[in-house]
Protein backbone atom coordinates (compact mmCIF):
# COMPACT_ATOMS: atom_id res chain seq x y z
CA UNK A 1 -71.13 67.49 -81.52
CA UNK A 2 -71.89 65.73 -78.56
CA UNK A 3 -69.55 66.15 -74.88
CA UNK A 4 -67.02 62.97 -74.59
CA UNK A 5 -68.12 60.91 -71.47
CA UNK A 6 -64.86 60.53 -69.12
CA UNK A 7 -63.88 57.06 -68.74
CA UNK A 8 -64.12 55.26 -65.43
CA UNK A 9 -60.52 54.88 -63.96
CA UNK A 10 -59.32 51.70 -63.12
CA UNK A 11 -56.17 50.33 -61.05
CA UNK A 12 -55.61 46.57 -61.44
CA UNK A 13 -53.74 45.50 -58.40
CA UNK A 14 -52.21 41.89 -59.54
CA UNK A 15 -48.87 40.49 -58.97
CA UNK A 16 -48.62 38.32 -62.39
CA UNK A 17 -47.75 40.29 -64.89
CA UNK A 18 -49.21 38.11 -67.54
CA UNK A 19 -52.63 38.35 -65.89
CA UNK A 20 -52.05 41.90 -65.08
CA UNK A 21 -51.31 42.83 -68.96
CA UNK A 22 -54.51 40.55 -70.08
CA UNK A 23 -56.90 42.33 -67.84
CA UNK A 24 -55.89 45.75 -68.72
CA UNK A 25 -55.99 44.70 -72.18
CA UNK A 26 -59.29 43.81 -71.47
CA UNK A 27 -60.51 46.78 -69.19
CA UNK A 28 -58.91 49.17 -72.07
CA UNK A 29 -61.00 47.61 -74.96
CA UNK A 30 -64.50 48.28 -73.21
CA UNK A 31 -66.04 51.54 -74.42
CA UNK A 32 -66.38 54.34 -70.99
CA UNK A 33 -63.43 52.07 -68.95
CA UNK A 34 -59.25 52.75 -68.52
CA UNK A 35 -56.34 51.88 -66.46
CA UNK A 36 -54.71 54.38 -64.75
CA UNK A 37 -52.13 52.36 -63.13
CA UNK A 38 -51.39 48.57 -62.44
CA UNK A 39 -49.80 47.96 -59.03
CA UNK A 40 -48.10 44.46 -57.55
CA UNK A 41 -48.32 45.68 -53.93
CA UNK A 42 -49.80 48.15 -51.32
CA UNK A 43 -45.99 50.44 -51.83
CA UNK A 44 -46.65 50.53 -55.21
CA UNK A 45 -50.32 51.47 -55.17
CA UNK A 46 -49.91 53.84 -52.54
CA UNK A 47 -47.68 55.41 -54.66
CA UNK A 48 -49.68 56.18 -57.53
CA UNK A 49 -53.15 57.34 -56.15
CA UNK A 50 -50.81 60.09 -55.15
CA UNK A 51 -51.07 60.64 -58.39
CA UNK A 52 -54.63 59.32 -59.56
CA UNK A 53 -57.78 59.25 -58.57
CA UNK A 54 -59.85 55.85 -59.64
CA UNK A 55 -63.05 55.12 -59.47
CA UNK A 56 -62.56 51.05 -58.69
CA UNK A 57 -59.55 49.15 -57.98
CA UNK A 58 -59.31 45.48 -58.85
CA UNK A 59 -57.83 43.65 -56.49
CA UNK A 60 -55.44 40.30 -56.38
CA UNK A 61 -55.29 38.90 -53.01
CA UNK A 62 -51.82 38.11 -52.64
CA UNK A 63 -49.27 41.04 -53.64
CA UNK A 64 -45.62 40.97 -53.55
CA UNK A 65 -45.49 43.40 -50.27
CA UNK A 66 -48.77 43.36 -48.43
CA UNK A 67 -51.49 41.66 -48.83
CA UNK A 68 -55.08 42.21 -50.20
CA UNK A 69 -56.95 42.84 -46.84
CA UNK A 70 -54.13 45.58 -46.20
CA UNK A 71 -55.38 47.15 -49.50
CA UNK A 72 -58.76 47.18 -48.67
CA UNK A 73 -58.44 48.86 -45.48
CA UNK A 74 -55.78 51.32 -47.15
CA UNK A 75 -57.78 52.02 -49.97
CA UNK A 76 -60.52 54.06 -48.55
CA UNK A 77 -57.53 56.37 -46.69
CA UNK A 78 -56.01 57.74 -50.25
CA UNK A 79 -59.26 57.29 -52.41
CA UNK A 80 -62.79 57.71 -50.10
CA UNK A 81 -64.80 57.37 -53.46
CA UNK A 82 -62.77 54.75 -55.09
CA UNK A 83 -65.00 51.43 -54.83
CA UNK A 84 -62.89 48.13 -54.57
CA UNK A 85 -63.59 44.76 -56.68
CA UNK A 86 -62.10 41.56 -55.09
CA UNK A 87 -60.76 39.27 -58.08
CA UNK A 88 -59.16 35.96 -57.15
CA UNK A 89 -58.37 32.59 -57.20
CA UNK A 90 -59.31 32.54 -53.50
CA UNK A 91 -62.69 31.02 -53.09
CA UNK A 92 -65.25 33.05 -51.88
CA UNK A 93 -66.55 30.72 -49.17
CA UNK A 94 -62.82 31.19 -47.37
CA UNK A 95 -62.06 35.13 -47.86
CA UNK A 96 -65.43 36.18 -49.64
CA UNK A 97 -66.89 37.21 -46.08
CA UNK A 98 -64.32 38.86 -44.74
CA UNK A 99 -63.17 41.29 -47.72
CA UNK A 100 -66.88 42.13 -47.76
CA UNK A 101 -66.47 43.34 -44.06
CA UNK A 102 -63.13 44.52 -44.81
CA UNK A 103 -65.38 46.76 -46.87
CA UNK A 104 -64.56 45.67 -50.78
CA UNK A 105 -67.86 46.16 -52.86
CA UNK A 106 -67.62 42.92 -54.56
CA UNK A 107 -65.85 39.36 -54.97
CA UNK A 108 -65.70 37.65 -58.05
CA UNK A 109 -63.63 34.42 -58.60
CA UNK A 110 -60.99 33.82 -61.35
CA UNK A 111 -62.46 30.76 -62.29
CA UNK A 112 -65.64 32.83 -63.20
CA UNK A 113 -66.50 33.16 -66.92
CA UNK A 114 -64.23 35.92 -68.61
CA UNK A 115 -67.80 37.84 -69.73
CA UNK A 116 -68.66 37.81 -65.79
CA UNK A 117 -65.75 40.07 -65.12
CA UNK A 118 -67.04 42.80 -66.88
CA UNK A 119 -70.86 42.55 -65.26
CA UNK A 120 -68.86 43.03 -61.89
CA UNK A 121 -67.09 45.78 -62.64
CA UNK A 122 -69.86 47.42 -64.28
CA UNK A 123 -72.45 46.71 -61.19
CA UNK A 124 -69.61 48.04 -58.56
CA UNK A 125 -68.95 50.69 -60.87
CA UNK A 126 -73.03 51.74 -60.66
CA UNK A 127 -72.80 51.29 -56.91
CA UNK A 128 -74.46 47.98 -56.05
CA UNK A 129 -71.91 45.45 -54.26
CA UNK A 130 -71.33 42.19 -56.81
CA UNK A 131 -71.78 39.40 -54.54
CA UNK A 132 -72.71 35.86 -56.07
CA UNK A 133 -75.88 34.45 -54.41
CA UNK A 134 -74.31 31.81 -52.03
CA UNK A 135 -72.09 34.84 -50.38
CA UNK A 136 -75.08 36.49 -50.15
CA UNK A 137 -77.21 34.36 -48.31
CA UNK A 138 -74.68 33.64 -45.76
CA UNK A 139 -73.88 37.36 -44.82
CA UNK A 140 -77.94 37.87 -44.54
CA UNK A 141 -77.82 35.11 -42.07
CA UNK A 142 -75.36 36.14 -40.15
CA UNK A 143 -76.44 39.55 -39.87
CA UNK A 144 -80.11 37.84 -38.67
CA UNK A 145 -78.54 35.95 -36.39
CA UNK A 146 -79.45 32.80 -37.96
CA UNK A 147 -77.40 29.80 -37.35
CA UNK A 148 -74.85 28.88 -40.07
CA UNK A 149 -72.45 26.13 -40.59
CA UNK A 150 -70.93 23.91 -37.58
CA UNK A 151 -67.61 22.68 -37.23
CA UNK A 152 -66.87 22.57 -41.21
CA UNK A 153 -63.67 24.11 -42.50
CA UNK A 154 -65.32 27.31 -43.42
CA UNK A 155 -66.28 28.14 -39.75
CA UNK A 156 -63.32 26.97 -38.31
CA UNK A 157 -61.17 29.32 -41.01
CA UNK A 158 -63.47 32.15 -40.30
CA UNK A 159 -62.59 32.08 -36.46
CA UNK A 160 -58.66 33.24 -38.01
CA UNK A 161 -57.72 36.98 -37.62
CA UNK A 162 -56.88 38.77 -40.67
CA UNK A 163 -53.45 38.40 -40.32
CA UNK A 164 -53.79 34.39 -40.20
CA UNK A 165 -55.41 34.46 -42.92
CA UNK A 166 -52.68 36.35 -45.04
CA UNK A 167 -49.95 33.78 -43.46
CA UNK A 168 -52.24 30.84 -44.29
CA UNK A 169 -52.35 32.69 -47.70
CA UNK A 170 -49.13 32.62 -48.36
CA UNK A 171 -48.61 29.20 -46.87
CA UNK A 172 -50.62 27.31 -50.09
CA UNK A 173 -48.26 29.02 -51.92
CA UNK A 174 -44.95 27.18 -50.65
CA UNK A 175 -43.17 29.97 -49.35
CA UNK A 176 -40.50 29.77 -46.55
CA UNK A 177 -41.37 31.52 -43.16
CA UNK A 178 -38.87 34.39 -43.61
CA UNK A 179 -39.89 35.13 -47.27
CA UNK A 180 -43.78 34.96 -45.34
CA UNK A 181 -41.86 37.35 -42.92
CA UNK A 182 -40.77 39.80 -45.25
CA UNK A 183 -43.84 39.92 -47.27
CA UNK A 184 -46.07 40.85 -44.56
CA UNK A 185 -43.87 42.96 -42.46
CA UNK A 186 -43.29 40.83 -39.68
CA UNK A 187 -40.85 38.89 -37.83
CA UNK A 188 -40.38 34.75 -38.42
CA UNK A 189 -40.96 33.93 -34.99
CA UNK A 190 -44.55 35.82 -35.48
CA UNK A 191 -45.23 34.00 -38.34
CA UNK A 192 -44.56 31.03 -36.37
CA UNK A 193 -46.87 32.05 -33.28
CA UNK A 194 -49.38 32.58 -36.34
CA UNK A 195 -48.94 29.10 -37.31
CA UNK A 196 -48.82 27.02 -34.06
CA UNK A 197 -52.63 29.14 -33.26
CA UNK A 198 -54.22 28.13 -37.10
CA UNK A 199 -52.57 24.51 -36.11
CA UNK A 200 -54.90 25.05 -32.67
CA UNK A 201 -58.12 26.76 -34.11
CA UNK A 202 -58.25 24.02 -37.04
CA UNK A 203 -57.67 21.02 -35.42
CA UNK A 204 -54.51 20.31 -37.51
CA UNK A 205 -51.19 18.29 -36.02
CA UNK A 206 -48.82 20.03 -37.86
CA UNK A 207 -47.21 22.63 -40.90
CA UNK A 208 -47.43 19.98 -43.70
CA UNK A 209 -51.73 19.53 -42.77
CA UNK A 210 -51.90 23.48 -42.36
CA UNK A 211 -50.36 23.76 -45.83
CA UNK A 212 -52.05 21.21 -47.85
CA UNK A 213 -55.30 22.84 -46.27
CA UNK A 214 -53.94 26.26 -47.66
CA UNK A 215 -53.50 24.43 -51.26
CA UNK A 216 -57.11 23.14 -51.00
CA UNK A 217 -58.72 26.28 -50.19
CA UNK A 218 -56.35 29.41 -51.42
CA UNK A 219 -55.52 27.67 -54.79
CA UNK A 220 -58.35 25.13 -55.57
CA UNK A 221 -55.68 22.05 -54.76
CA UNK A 222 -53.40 23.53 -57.67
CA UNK A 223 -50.78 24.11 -55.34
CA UNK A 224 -49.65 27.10 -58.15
């Protein structure tokens, strides 16, 4: 009789729970792959790698408490080994960059084919970072020092902090400044100081231009 190969852990950090219970159905049904745990924000996760030890998270973006960046810089603290697989509706070319620095191993859309899913986990689970070809070519430029874009929306979003970002985020989504506030741990008046600097750094007037930007390019203009 042959040994039993352990199966590669998996925590699936997603706030829907519709999408969360399809893509553990889906992780579960692949031969040498389970879920340990599925987590809706960085309390929750924190929480139960207490208790185990992955070998990938998959990663939502925006969590109930916290936000995606926050897990990817958190992750690494409770898990050294545990690689970390961005999977969002985001599109790459605003927050593929800067998870990648952030130091996920990959970044795969939701609007990706379903089948792609499982090549990503499977390459970042075999320790090669999943990075589609366009998000590679621009980090290789960068890191030659080759010039990129000019004043398009992409450079002028990647000139946000982190924590910008995460109000911009959370912006496309319609939510009110305190509710912003309370997700991310802050006061209103600093999400406000966040909002009047985006308004600054992307040439935008006022709230309603900063959040139909945030629709455009955190939802795909869904506004969901």
């Amino acid at each position: 009789m042959g040994t039993a190969v352990e199966k590669k852990k998996i925590v699936i950090m997603e706030d829907h729970p519709m999408m969360a219970s399809g893509i553990k159905t889906y992780i579960d049904a692949q031969e040498g792959w389970v879920t340990c745990c599925v987590a809706d924000s960085c309390k929750a996760m924190q929480a139960f790698l207490a208790d185990c030890t992955p070998d990938l998270v998959l990663l939502d973006l925006y969590l109930n408490q916290g936000s995606g960046l926050d897990a990817i810089k958190l992750i690494p603290q409770l898990a050294p080994d545990c690689k970390i697989l961005v999977y969002t509706m985001v599109d790459e070319e605003v927050m593929g960059e800067r998870c990648i620095r952030a130091g996920a191993h990959g970044y795969l859309s939701k609007q990706a084919p379903a089948e792609e899913l499982g090549v990503a986990i499977h390459t970042v689970l075999g320790g090669t970072p999943y990075l589609s070809t366009r998000l590679s070519k621009r980090i290789l430029e960068e890191w030659r020092g080759e010039p990129g874009e000019s004043e398009s929306d992409h450079s002028r979003i990647k000139s946000l902090t982190d924590r910008e970002s995460q109000v911009l985020q959370r912006m496309a989504y319609a939510s009110p400044n305190r509710s912003i506030a309370e997700e991310l741990g802050i006061s209103v008046k600093t999400v406000e100081r966040h909002q009047e600097n985006m308004k600054g750094k992307l040439h935008l007037q006022s709230n309603f231009e900063l959040k139909s930007l945030a629709r455009e390019k955190f939802t795909g203009g869904l506004g969901i």
